[in-house]
C-alpha atoms as a PDB file:
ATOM      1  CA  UNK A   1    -225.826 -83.927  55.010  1.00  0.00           C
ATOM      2  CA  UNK A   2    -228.114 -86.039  56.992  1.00  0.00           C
ATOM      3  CA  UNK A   3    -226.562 -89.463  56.063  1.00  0.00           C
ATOM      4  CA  UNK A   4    -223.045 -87.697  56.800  1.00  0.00           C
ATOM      5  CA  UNK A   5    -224.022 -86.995  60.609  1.00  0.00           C
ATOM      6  CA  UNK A   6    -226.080 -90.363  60.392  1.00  0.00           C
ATOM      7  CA  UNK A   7    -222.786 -92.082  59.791  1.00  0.00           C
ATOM      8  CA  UNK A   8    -220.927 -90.201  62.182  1.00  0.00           C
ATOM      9  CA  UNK A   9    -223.435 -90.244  64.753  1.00  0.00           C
ATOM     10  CA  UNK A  10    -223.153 -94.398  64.295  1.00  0.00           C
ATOM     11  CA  UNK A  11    -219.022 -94.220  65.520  1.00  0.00           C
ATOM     12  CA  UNK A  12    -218.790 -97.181  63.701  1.00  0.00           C
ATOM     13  CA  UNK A  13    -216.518 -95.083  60.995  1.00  0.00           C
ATOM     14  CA  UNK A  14    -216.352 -97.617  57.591  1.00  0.00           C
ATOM     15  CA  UNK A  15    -217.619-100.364  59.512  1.00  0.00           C
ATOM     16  CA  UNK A  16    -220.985 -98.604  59.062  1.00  0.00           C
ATOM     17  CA  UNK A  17    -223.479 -99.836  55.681  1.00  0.00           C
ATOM     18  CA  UNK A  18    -225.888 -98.197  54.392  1.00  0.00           C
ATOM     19  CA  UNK A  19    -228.318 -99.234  51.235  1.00  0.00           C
ATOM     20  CA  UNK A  20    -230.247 -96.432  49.762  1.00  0.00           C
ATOM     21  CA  UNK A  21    -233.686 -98.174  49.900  1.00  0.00           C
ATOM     22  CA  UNK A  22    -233.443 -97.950  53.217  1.00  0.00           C
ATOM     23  CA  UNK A  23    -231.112 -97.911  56.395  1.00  0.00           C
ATOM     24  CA  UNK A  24    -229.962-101.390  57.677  1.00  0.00           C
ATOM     25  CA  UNK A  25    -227.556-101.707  60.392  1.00  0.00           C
ATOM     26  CA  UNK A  26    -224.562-104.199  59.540  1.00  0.00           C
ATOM     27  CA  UNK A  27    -223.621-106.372  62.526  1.00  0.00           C
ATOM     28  CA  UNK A  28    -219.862-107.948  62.012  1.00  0.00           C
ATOM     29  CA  UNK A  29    -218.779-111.252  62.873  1.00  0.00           C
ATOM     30  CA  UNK A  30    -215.007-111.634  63.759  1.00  0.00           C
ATOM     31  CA  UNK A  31    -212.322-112.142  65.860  1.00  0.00           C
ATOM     32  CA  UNK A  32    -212.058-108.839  67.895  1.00  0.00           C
ATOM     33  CA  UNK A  33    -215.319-107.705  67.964  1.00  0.00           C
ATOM     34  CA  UNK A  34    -218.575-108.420  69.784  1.00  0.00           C
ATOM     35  CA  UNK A  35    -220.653-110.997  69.560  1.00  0.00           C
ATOM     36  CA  UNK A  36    -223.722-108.554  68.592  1.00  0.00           C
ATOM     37  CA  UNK A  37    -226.198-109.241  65.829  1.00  0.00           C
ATOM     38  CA  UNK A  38    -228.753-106.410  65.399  1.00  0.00           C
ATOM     39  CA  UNK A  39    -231.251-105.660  63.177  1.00  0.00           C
ATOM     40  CA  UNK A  40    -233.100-102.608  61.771  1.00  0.00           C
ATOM     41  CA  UNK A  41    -236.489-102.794  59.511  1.00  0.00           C
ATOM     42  CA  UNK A  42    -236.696-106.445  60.210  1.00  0.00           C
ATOM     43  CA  UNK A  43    -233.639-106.764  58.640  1.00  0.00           C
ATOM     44  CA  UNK A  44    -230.284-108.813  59.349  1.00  0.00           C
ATOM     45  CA  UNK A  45    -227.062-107.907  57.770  1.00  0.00           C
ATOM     46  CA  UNK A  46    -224.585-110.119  58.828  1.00  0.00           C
ATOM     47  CA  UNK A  47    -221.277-109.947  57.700  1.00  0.00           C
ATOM     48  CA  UNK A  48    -218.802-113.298  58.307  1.00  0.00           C
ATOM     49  CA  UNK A  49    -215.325-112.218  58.554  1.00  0.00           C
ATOM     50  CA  UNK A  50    -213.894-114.999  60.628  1.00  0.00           C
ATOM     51  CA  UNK A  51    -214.204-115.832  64.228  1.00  0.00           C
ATOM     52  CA  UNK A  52    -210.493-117.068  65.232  1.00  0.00           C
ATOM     53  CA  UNK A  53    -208.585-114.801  62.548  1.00  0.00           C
ATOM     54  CA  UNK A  54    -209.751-111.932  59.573  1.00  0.00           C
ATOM     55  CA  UNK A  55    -211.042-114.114  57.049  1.00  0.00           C
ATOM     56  CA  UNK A  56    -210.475-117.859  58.338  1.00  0.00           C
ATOM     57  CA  UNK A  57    -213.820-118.793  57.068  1.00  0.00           C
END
């Protein structure tokens, strides 16, 4: 129940990652998003998904 309102509480919907060792926040690179890279725990989870276009690596 409390990773279900953790989730929610993130408004990030599926865009949201969580590992079970602990909580890191996922920052997303790509076209329509901000240019944001956060990190939790010490932690940076970046994931590439393009910067012109969804998946033009």
């Amino acid at each position: 129940m409390r990773i279900r309102m953790f989730m929610k509480g993130t408004g990030l919907g599926s865009s949201a990652v969580m590992e079970f060792i602990g909580a890191v926040f996922c920052s997303v690179d790509a076209h329509n998003l901000p240019r944001d890279i956060s990190s939790s725990n010490n932690v940076i989870y970046l994931r590439l998904h393009g910067r012109t276009d969804w998946h033009a690596y």
